[in-house]
N, C-alpha and C. Protein backbone atom coordinates (compact mmCIF):
# COMPACT_ATOMS: atom_id res chain seq x y z
N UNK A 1 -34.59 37.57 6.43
CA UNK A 1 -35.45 37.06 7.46
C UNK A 1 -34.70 36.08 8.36
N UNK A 2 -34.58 34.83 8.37
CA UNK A 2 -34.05 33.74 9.23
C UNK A 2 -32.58 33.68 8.67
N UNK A 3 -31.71 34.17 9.91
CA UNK A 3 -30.32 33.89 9.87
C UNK A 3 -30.21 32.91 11.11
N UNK A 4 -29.07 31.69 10.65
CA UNK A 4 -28.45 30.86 11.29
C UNK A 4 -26.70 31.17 11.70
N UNK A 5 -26.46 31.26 12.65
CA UNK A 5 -25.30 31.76 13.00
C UNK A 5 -24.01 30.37 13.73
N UNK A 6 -23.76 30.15 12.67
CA UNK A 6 -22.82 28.69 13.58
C UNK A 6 -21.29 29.02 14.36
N UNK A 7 -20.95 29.00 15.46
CA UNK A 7 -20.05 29.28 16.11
C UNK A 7 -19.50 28.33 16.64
N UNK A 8 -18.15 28.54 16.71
CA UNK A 8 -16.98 27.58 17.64
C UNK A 8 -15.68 27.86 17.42
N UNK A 9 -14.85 27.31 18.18
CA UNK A 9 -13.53 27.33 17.80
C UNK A 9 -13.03 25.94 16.99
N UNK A 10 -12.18 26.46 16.31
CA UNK A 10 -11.74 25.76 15.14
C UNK A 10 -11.64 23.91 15.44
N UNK A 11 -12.50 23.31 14.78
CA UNK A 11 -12.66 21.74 14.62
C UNK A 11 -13.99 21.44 15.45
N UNK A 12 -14.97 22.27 15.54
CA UNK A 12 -16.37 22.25 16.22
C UNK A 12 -17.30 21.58 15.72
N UNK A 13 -17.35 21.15 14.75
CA UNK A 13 -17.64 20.85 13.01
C UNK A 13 -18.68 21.80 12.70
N UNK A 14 -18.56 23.25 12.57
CA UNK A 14 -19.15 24.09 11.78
C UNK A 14 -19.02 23.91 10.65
N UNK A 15 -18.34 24.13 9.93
CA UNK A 15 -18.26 23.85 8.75
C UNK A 15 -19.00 22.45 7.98
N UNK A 16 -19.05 21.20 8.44
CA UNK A 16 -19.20 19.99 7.99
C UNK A 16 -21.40 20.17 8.39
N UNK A 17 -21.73 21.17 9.50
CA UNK A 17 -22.74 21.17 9.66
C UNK A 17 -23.45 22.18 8.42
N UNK A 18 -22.52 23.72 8.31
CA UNK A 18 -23.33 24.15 7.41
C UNK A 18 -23.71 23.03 6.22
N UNK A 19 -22.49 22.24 5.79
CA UNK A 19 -22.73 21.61 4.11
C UNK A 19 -23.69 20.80 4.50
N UNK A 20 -24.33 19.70 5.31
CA UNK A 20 -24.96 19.24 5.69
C UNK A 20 -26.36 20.05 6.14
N UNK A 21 -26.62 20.97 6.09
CA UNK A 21 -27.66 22.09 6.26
C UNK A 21 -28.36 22.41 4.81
N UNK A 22 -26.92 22.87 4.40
CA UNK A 22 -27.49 23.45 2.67
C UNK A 22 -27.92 22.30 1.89
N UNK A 23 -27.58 21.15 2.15
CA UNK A 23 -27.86 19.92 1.54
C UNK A 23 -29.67 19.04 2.11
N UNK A 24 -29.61 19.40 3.58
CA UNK A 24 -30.43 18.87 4.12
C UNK A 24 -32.21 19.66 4.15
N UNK A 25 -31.81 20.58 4.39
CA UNK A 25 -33.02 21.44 4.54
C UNK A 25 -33.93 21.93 3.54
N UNK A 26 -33.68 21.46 2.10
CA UNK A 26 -34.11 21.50 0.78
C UNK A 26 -34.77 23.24 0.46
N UNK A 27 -33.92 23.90 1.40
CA UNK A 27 -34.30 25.46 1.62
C UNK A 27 -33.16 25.82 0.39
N UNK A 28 -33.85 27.33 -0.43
CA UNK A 28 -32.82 27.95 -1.12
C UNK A 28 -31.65 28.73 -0.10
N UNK A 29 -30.40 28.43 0.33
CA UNK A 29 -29.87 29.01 1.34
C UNK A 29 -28.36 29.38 0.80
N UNK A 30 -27.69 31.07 1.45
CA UNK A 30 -27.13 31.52 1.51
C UNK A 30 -25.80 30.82 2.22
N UNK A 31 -25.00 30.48 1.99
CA UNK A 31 -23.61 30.14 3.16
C UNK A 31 -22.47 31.72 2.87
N UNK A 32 -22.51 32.16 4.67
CA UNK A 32 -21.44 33.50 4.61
C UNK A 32 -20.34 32.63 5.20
N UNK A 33 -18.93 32.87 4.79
CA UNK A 33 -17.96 32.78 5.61
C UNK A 33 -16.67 33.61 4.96
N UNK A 34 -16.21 34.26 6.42
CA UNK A 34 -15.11 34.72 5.66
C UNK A 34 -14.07 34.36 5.78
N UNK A 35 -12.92 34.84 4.84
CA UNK A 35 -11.41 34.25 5.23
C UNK A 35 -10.37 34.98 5.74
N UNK A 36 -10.71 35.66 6.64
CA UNK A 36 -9.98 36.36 7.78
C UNK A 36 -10.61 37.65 8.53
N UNK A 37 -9.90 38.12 9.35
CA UNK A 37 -10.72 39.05 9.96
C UNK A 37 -10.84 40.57 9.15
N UNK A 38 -11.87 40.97 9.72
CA UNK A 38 -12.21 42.83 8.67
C UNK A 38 -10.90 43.51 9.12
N UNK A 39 -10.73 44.17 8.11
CA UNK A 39 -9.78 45.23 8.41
C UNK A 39 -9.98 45.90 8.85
N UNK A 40 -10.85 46.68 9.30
CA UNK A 40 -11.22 47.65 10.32
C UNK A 40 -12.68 47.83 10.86
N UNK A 41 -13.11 48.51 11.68
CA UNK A 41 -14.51 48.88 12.25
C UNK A 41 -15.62 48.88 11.42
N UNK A 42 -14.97 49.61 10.10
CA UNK A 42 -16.05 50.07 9.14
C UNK A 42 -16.54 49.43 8.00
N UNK A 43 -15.51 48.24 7.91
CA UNK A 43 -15.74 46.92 7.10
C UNK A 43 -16.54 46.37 8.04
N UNK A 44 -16.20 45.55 9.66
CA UNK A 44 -17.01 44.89 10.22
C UNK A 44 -18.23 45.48 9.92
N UNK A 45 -19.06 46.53 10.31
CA UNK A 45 -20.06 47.29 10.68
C UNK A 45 -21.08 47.09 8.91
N UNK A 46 -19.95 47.08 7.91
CA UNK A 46 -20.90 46.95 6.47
C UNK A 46 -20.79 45.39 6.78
N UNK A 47 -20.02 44.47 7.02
CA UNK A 47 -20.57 42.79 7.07
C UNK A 47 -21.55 42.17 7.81
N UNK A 48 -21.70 43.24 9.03
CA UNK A 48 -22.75 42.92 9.74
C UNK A 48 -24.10 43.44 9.27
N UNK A 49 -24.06 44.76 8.58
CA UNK A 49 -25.38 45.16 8.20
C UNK A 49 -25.75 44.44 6.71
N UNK A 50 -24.59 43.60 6.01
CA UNK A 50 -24.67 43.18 5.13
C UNK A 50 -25.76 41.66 5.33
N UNK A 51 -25.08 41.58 6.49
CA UNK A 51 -25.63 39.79 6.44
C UNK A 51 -26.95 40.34 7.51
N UNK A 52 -27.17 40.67 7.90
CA UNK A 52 -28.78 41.56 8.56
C UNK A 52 -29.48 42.00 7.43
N UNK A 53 -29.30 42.65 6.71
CA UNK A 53 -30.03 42.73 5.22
C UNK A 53 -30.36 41.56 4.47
N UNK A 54 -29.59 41.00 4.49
CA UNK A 54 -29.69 39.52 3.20
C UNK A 54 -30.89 38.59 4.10
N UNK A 55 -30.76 38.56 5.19
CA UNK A 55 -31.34 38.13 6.06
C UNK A 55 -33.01 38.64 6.24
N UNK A 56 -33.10 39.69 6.31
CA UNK A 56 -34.27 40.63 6.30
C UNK A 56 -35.07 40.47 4.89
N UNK A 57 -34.18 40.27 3.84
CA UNK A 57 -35.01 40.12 2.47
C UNK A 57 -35.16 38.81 2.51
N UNK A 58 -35.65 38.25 3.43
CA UNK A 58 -36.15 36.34 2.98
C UNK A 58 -35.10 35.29 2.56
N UNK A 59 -33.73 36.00 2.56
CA UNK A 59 -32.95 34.65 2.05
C UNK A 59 -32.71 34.45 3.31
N UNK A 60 -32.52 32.74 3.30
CA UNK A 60 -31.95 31.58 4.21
C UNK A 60 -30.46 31.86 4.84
N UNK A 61 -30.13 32.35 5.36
CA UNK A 61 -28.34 32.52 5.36
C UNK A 61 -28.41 31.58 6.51
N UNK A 62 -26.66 31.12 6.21
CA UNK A 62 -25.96 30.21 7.11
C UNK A 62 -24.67 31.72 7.55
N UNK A 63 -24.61 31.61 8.79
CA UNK A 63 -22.85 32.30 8.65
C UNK A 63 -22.33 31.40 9.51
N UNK A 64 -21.43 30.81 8.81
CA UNK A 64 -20.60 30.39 9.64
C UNK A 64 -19.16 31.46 10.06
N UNK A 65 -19.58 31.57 11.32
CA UNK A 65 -19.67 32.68 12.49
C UNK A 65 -19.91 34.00 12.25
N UNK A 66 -19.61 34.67 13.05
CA UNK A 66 -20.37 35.99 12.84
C UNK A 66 -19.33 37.07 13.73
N UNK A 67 -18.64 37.96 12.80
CA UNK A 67 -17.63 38.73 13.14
C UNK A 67 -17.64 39.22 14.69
N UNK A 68 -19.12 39.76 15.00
CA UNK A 68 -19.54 40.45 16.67
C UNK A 68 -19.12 39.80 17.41
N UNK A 69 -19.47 38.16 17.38
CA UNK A 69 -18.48 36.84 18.31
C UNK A 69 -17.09 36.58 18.16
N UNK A 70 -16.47 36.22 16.88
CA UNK A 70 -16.02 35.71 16.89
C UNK A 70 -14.21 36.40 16.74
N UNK A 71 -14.86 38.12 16.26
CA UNK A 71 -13.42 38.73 16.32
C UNK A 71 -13.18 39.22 17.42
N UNK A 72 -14.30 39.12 18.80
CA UNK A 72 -13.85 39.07 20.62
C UNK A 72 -13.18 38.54 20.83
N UNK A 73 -13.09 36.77 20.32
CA UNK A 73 -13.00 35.95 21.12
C UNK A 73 -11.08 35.98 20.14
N UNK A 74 -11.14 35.41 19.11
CA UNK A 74 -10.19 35.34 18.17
C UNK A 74 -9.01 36.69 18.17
N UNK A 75 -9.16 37.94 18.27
CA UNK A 75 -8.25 39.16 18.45
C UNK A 75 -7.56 38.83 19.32
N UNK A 76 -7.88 38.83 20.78
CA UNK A 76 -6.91 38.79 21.87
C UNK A 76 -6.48 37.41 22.11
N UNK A 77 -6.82 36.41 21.96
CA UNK A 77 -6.43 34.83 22.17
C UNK A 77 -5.47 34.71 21.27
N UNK A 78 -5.61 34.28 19.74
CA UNK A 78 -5.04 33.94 19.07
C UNK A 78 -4.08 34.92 18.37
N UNK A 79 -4.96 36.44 17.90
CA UNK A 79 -4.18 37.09 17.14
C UNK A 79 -3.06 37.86 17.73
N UNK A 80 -3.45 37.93 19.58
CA UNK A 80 -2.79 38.54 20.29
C UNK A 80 -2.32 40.15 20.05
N UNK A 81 -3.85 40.78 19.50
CA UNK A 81 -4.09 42.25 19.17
C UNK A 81 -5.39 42.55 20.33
N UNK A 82 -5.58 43.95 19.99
CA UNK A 82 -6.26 44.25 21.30
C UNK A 82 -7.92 44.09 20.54
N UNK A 83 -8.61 43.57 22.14
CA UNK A 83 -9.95 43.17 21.69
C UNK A 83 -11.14 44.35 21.20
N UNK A 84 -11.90 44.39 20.29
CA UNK A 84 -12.58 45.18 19.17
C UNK A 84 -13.25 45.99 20.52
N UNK A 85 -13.91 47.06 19.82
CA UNK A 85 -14.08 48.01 21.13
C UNK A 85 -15.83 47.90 21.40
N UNK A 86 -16.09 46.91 21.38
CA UNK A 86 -17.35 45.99 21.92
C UNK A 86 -16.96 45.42 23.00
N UNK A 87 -18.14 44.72 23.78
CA UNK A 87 -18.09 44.37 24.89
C UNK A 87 -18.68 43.16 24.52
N UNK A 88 -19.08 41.54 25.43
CA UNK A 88 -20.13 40.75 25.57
C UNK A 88 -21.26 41.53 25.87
N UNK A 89 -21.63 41.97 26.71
CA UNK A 89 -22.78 42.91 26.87
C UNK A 89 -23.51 43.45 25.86
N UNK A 90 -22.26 44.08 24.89
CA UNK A 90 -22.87 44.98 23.74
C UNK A 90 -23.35 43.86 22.84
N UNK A 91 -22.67 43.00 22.43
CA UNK A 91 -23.14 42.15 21.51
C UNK A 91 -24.51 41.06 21.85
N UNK A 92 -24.98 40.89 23.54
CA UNK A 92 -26.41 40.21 24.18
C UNK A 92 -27.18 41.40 23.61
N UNK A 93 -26.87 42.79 24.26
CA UNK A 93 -28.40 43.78 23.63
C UNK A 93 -28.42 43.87 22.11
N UNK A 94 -27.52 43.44 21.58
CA UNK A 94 -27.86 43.63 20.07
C UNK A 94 -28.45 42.58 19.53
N UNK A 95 -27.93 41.07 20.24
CA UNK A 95 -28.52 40.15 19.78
C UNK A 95 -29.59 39.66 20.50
N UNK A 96 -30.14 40.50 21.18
CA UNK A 96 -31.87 40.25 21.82
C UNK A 96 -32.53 41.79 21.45
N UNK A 97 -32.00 42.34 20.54
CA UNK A 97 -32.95 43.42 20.22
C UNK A 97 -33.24 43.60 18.86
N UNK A 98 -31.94 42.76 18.14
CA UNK A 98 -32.57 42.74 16.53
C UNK A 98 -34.09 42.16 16.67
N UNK A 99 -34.48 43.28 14.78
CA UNK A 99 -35.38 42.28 14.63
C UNK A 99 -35.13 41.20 13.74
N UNK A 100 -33.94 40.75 13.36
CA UNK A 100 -33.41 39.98 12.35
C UNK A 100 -34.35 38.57 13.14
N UNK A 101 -35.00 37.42 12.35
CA UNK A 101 -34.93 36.36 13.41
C UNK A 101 -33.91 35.32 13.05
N UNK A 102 -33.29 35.03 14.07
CA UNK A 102 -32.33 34.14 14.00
C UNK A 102 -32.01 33.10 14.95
N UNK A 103 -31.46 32.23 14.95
CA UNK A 103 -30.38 31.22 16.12
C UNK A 103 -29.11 31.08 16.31
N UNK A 104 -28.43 31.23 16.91
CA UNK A 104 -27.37 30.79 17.16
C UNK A 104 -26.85 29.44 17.72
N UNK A 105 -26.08 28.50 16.52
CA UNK A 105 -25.92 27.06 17.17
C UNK A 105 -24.65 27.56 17.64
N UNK A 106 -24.06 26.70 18.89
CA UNK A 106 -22.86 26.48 19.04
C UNK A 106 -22.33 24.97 19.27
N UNK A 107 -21.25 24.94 18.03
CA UNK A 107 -20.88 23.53 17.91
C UNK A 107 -19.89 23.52 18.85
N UNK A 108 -20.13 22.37 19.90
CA UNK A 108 -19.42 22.19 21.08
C UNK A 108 -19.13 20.65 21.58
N UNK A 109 -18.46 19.92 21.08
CA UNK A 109 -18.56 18.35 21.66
C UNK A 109 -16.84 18.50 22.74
N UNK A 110 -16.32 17.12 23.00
CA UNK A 110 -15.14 16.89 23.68
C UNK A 110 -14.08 18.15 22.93
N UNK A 111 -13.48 18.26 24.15
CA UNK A 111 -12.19 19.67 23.76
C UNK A 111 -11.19 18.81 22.88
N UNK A 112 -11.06 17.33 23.31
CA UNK A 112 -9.91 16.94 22.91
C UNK A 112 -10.39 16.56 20.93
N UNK A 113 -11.74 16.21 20.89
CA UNK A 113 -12.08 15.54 19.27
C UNK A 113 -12.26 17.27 18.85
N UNK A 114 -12.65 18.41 19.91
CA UNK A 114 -12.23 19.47 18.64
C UNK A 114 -11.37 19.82 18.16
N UNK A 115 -10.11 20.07 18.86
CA UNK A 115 -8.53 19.83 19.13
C UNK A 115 -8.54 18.75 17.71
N UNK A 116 -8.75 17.42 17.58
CA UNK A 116 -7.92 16.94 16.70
C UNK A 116 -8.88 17.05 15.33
N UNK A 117 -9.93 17.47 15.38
CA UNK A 117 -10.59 18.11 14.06
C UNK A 117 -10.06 19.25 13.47
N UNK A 118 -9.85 20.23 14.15
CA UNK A 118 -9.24 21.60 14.15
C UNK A 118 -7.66 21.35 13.53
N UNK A 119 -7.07 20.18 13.39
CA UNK A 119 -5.97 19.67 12.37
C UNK A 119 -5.91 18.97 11.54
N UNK A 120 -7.05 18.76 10.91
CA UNK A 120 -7.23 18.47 10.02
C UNK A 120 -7.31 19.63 8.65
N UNK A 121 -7.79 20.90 8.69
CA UNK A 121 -6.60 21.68 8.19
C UNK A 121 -6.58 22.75 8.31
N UNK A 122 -5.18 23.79 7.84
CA UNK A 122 -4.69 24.54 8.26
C UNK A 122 -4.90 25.51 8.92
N UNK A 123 -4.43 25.95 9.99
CA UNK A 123 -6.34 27.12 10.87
C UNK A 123 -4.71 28.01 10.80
N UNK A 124 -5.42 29.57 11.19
CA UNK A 124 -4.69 30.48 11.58
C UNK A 124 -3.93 30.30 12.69
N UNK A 125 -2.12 30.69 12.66
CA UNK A 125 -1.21 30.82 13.39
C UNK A 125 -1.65 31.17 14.81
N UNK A 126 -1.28 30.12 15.72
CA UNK A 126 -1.91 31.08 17.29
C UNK A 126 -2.96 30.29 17.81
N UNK A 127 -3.81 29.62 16.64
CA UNK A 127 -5.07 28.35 17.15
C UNK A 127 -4.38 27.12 18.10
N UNK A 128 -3.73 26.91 17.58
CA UNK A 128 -3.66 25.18 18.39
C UNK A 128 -2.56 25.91 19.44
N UNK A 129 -1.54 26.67 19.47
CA UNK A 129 -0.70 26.82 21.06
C UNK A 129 -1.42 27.20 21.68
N UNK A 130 -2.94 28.34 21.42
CA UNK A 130 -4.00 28.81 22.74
C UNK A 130 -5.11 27.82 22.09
N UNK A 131 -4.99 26.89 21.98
CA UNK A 131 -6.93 26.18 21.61
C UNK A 131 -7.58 25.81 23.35
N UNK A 132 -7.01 25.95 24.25
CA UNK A 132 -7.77 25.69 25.71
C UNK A 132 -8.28 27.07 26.31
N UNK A 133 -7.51 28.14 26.01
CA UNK A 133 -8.04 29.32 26.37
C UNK A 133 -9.17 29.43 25.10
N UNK A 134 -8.73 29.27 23.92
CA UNK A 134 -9.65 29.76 22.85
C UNK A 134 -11.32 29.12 23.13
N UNK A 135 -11.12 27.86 23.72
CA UNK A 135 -12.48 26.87 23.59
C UNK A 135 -12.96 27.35 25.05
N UNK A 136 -12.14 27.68 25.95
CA UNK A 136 -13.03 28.29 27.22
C UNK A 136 -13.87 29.61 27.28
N UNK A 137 -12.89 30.85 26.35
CA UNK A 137 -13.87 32.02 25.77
C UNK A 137 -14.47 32.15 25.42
N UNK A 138 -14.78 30.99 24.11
CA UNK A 138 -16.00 30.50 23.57
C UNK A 138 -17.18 29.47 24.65
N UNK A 139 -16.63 29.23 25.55
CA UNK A 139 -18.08 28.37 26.65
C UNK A 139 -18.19 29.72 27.40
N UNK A 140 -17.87 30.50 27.69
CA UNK A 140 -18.03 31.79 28.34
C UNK A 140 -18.71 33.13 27.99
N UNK A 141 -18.64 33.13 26.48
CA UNK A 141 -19.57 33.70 25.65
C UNK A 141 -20.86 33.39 25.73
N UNK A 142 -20.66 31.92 25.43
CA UNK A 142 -22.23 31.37 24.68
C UNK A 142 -22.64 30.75 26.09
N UNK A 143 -22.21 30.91 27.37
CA UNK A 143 -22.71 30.74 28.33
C UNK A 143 -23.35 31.89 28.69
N UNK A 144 -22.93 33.25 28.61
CA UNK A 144 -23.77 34.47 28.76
C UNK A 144 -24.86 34.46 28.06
N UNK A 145 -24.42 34.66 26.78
CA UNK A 145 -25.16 34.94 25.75
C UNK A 145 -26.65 34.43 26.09
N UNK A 146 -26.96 33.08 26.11
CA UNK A 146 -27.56 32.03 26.35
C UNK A 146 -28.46 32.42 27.60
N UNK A 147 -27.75 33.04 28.88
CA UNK A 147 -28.34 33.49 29.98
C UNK A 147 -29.26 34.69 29.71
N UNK A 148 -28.14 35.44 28.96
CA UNK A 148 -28.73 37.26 28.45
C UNK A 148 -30.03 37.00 27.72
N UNK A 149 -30.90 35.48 26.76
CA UNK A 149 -31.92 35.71 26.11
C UNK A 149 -31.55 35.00 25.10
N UNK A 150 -30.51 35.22 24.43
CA UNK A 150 -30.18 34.90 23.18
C UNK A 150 -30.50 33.72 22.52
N UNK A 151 -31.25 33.20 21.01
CA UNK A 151 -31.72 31.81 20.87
C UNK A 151 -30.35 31.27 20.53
N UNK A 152 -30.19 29.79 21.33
CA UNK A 152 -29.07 29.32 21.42
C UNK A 152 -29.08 28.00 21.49
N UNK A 153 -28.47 27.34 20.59
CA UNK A 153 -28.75 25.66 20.83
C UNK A 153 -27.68 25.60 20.37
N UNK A 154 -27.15 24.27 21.61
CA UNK A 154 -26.05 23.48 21.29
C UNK A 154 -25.96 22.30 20.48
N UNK A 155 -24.87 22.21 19.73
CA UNK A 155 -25.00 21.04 18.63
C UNK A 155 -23.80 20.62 18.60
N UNK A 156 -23.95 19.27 19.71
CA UNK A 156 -22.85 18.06 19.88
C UNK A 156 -22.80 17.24 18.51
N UNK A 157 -21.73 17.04 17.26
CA UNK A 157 -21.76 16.09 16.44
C UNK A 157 -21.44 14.79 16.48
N UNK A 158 -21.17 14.52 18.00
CA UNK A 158 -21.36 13.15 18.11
C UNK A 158 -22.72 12.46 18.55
N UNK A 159 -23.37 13.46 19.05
CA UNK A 159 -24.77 12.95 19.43
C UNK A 159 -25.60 13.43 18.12
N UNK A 160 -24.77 13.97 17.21
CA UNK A 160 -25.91 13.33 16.03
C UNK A 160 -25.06 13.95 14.62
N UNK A 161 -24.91 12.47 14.17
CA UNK A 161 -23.18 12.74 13.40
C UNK A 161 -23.96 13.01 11.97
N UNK A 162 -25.12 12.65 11.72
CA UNK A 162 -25.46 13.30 10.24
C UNK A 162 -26.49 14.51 10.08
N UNK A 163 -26.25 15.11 11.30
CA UNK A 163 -27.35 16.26 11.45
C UNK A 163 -28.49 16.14 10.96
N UNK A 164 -29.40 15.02 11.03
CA UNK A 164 -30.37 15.15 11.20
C UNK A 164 -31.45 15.86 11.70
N UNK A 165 -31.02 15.52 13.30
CA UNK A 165 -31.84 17.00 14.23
C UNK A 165 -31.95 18.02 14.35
N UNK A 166 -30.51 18.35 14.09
CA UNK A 166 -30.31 19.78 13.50
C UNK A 166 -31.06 20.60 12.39
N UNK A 167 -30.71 19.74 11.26
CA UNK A 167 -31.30 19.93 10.36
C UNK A 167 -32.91 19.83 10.34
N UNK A 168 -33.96 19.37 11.03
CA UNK A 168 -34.92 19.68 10.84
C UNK A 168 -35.07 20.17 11.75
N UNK A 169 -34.44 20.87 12.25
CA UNK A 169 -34.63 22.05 13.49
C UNK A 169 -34.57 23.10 13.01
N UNK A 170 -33.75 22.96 12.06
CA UNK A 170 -33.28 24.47 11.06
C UNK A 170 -34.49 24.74 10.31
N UNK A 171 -34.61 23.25 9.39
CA UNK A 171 -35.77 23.71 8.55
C UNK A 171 -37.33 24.21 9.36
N UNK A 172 -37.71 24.10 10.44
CA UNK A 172 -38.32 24.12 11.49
C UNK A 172 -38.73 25.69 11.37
N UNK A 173 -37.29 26.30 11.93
CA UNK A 173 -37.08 27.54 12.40
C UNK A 173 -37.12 28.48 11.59
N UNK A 174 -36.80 28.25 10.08
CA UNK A 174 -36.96 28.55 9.04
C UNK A 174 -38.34 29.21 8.24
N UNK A 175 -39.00 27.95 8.56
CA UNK A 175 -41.07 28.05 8.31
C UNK A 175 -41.29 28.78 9.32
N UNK A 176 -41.13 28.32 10.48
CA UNK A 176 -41.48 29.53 11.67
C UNK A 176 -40.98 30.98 11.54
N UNK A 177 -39.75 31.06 11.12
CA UNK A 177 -39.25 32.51 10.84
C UNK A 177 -40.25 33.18 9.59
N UNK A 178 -40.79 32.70 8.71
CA UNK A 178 -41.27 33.36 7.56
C UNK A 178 -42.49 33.67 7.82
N UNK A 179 -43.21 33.01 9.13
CA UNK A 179 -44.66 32.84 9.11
C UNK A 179 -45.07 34.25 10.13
N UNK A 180 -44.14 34.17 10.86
CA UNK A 180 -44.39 35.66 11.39
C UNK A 180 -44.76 36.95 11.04
């Protein structure tokens, strides 16, 4: 049922928000993340229907990110391989036509405090020599996205460093997702 989808480029504080989520929201909740990209089409395509299922049966999931975003943005920037044979486009009609219900946060504060979060540790080869192209693809995404329909809230962690708001936004969205 209610998937949460956290996105950014590396030092966004996704990560520091999910633990602060699973901790905060006193919800039984799922955390997805993976540790590198799918090996091919047909892996992506089972991770995505994987975490759309888990989702659909009433568990809480967190992903911190979500392959459809984030292997666009990450393939051609960083990995400097060619980009997955999706479009932005393809990924707005999919994500305004599921019936999964979900949000998408995007953690987005100063380029320069994501920059020095994002070294704190070790990110994949290719992050920090492109992190200005990487963090502009990502405002360019979730600037469409956002236009195309998509539920989308931004989550600055300096304007709220113990996720509070967040967090009962989540839990919020959560009761609202089930009640439908």
């Amino acid at each position: 049922m209610p998937l949460v989808i956290l996105e950014s480029a590396d030092g966004g504080g996704k990560t520091t928000l999910a633990n602060r989520l699973l901790k905060g929201t006193g919800k039984p909740t799922l955390l997805v993340k993976r540790s590198g990209p799918p090996g091919d089409l047909e892996t992506l395509g089972f991770m995505t229907e994987w975490i759309s299922q888990q989702a659909r049966h009433g568990l809480n999931i967190i992903a911190d990110r979500h392959p459809l975003i984030s292997e666009a943005i990450y393939a051609p920037i960083v990995r400097k391989v060619a980009s997955p044979p999706w479009t932005l486009e393809d990924v707005a009609r999919v994500m305004t036509t599921t019936r999964t219900a979900f949000v998408l946060v995007y953690c987005r504060t100063w380029t320069e405090s994501m920059l020095a979060g994002s070294q704190v540790e070790e990110q994949m080869k290719g992050v920090h020599e492109n992190y200005d192209a990487l963090v502009a693809e990502y405002d360019r995404w979730m600037d469409y996205l956002e236009r195309a329909g998509v539920p989308l809230i931004r989550y600055d962690y300096r304007k709220d460093p113990v996720a509070k708001h967040m967090t009962d936004y989540i839990r919020t969205f959560w009761e609202n997702a089930r009640d439908r």
